[in-house]
Structure formats: structure tokens, C-alpha cells
N, C-alpha and C. Protein backbone atom coordinates (compact mmCIF):
# COMPACT_ATOMS: atom_id res chain seq x y z
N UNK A 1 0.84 -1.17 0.00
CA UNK A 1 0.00 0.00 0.00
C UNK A 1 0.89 1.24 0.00
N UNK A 2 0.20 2.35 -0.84
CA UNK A 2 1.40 3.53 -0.65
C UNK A 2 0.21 4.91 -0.87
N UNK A 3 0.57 5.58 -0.15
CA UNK A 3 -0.86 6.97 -0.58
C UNK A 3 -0.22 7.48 -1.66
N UNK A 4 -1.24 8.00 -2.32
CA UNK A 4 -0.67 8.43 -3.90
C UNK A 4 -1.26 10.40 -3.49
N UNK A 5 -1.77 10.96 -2.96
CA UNK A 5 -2.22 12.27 -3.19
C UNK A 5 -2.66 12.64 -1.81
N UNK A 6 -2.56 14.01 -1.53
CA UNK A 6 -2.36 14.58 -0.16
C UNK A 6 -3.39 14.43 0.66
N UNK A 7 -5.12 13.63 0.43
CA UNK A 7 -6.37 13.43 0.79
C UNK A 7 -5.88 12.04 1.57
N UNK A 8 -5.00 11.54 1.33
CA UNK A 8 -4.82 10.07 1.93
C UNK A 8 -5.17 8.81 1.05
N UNK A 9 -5.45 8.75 0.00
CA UNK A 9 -5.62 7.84 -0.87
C UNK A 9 -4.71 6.86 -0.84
N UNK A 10 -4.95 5.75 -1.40
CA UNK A 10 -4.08 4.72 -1.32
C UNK A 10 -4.31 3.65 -2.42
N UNK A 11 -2.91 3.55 -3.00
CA UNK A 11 -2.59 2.64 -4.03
C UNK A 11 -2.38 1.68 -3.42
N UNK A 12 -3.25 0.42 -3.40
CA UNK A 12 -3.38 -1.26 -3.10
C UNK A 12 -2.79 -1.86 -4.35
N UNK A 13 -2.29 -2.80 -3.26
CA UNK A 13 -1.37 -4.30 -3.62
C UNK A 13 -1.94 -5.44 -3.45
N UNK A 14 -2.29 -6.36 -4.55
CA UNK A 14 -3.14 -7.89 -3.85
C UNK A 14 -1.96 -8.92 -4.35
N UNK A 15 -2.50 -10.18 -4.29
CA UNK A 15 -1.79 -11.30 -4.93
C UNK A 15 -2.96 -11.59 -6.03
N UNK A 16 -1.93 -11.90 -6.82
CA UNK A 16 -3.02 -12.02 -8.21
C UNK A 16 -4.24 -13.34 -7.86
N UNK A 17 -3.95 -13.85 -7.10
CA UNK A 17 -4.82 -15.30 -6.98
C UNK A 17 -6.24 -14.61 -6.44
N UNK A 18 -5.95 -13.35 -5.98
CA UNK A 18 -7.26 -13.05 -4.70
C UNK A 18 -7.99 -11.66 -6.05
N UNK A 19 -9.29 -12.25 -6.17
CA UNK A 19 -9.94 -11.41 -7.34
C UNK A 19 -11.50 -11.68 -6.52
N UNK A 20 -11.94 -10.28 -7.21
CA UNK A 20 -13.39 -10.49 -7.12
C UNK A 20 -14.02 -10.16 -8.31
N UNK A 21 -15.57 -10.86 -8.16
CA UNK A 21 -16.20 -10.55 -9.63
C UNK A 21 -17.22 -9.37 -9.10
N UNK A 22 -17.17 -8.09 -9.68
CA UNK A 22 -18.42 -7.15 -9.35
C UNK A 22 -18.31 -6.50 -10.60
N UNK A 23 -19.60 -5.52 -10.48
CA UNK A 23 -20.63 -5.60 -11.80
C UNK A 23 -19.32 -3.87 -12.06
N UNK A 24 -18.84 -3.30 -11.44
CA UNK A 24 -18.81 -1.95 -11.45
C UNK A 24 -17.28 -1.65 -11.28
N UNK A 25 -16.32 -0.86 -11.53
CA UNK A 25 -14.82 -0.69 -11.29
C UNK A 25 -15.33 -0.03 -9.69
N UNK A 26 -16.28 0.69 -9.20
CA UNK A 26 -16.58 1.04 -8.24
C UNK A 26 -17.70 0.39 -7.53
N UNK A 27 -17.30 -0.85 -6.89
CA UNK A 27 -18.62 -1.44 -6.16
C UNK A 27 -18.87 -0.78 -5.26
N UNK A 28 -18.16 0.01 -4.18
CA UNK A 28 -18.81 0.65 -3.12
C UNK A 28 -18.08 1.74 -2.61
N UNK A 29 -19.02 2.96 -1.68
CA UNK A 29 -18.93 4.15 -1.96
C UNK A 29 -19.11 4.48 0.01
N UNK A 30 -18.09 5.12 0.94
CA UNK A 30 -18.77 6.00 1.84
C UNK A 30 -19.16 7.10 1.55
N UNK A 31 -19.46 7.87 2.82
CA UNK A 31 -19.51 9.28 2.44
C UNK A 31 -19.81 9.59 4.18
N UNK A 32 -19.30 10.76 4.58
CA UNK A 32 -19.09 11.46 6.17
C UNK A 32 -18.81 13.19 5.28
N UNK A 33 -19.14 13.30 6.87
CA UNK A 33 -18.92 15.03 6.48
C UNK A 33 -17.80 15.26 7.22
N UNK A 34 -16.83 16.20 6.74
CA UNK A 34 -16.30 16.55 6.96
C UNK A 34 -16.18 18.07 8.09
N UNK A 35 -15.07 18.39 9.20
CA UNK A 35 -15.45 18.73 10.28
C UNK A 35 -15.97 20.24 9.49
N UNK A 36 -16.12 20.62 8.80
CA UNK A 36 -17.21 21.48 8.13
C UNK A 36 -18.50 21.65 8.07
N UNK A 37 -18.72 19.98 7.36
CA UNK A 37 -20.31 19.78 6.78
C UNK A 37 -19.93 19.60 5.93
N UNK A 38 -18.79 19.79 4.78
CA UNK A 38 -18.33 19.42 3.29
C UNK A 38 -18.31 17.51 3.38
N UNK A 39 -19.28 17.26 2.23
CA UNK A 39 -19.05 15.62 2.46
C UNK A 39 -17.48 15.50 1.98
N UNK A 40 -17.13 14.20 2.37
CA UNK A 40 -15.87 13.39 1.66
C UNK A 40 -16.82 12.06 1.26
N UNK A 41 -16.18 12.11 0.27
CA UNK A 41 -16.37 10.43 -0.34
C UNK A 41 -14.98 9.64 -0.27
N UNK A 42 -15.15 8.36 0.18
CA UNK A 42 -13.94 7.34 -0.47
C UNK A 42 -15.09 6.12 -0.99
N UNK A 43 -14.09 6.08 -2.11
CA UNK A 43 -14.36 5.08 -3.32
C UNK A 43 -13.41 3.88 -3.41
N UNK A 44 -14.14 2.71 -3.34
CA UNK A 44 -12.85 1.20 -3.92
C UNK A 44 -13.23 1.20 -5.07
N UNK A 45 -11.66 1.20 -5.68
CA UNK A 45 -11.89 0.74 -6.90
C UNK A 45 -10.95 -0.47 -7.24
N UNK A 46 -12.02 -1.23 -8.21
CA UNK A 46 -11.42 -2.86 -7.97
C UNK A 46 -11.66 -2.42 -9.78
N UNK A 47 -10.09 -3.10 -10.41
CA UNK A 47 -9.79 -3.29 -11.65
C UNK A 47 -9.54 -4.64 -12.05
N UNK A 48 -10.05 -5.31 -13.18
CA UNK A 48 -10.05 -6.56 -13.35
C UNK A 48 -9.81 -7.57 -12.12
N UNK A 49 -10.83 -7.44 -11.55
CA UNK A 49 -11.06 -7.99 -10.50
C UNK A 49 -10.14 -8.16 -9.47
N UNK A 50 -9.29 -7.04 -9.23
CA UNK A 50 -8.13 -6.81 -8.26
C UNK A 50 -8.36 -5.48 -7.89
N UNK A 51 -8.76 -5.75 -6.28
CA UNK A 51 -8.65 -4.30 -5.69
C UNK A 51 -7.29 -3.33 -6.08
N UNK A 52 -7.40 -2.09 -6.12
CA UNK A 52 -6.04 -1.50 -6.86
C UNK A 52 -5.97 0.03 -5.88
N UNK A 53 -7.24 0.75 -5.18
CA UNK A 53 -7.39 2.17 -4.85
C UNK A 53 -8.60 2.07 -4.31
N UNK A 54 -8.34 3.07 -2.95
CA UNK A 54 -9.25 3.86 -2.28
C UNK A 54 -8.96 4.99 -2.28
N UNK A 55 -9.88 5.71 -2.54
CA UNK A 55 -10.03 7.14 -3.32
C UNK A 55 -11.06 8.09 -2.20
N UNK A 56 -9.71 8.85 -1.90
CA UNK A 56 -10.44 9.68 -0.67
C UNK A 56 -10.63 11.39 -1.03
N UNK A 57 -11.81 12.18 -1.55
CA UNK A 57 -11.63 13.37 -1.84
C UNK A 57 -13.44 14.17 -1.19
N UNK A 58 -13.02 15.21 -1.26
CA UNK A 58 -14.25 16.17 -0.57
C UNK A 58 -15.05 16.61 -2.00
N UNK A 59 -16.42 16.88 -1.46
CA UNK A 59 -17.08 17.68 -2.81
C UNK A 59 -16.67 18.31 -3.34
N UNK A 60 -15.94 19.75 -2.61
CA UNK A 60 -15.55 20.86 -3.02
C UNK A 60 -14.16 20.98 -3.09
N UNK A 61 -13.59 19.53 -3.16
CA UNK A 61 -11.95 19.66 -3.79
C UNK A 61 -10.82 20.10 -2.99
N UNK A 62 -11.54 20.61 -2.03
CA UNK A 62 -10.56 20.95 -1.08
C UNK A 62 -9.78 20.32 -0.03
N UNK A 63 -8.83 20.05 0.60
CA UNK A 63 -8.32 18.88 1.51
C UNK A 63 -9.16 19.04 2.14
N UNK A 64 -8.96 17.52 2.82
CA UNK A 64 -9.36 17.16 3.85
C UNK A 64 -8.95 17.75 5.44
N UNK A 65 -9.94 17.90 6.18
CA UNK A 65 -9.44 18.86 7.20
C UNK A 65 -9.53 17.38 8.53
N UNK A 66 -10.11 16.24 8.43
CA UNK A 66 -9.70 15.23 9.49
C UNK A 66 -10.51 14.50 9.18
N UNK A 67 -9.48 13.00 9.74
CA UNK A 67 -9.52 11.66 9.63
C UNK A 67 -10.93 11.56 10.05
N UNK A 68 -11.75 10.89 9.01
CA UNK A 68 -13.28 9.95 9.23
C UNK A 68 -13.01 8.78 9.85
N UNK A 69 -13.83 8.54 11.04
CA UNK A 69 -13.55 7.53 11.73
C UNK A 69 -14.78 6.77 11.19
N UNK A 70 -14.80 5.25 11.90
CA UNK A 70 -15.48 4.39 11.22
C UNK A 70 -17.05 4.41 11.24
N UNK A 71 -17.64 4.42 12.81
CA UNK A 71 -18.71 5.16 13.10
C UNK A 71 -19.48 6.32 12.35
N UNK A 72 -18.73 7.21 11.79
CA UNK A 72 -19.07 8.29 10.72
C UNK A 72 -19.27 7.74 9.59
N UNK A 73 -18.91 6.48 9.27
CA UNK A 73 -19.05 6.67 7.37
C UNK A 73 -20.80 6.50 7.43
N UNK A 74 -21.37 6.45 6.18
CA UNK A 74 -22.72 6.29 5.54
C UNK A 74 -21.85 5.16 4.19
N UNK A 75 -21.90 3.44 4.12
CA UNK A 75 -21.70 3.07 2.96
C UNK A 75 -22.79 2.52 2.21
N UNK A 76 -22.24 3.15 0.82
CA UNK A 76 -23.16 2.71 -0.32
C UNK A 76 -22.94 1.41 -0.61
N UNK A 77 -23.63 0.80 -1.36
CA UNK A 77 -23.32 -0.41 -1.99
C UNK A 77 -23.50 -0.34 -3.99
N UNK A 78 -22.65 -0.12 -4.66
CA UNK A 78 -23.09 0.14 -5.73
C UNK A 78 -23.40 -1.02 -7.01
């Protein structure tokens, strides 16, 4: 794992043996507000059936001002 951009994102590592089959490059979606009220979303994104990124950014583009704890998220299922 390595963060790729200053929101905390993170470039994932699997073993090729471990795949999943889903309908979407984005099967599922949180979302928390940020200590603003600005939502953040993080996004998995799974590429040929290998998780690869979680994708952490705010509506309004702006950093993130603090860590979403787990209790806070709202997840989608897409």
C-alpha cells in the first residue's frame, strides 16, 4: 500500500490469486462530512477484478481537514 495524493488515498497491492467478480470498477462508496459539513467520499476501486485504490476526496476539492472515523461513514453499496 502507498498513498498516492495529499487526501490520503491509497494505491493497493493484492496477490493475483485473490480477485473479485463485481458488476462496477466502483462497487462501493462512503460518504461522512467533513469537520465542516463538506461531504468526503472514499471510493474502492477494484480493476479486473483486483482491488487497486481507495479514493479519498471532498465535494468541493478541497483537503481534507480530518480523519473519518469508522462510526461516521454512511456506505453505499453500488
Amino acid at each position: 500500500m502507498r498513498t498516492i495524493d495529499v487526501d490520503g488515498s491509497l494505491e493497493i497491492s493484492v496477490e493475483d490469486s485473490l480477485r473479485a467478480e463485481v458488476a462496477n470498477r466502483i462497487p462501493v462508496e462512503a460518504v461522512a462530512a467533513d469537520s465542516d459539513g463538506v461531504p468526503i467520499h472514499i471510493l474502492l476501486h477494484v480493476v479486473d477484478g483486483m482491488l487497486q485504490e481507495l479514493e479519498y476526496f471532498r465535494e468541493d476539492s478541497r483537503p481534507i481537514q480530518h480523519a473519518t472515523a469508522e462510526d461516521e461513514l454512511q456506505v453505499l453499496v453500488l
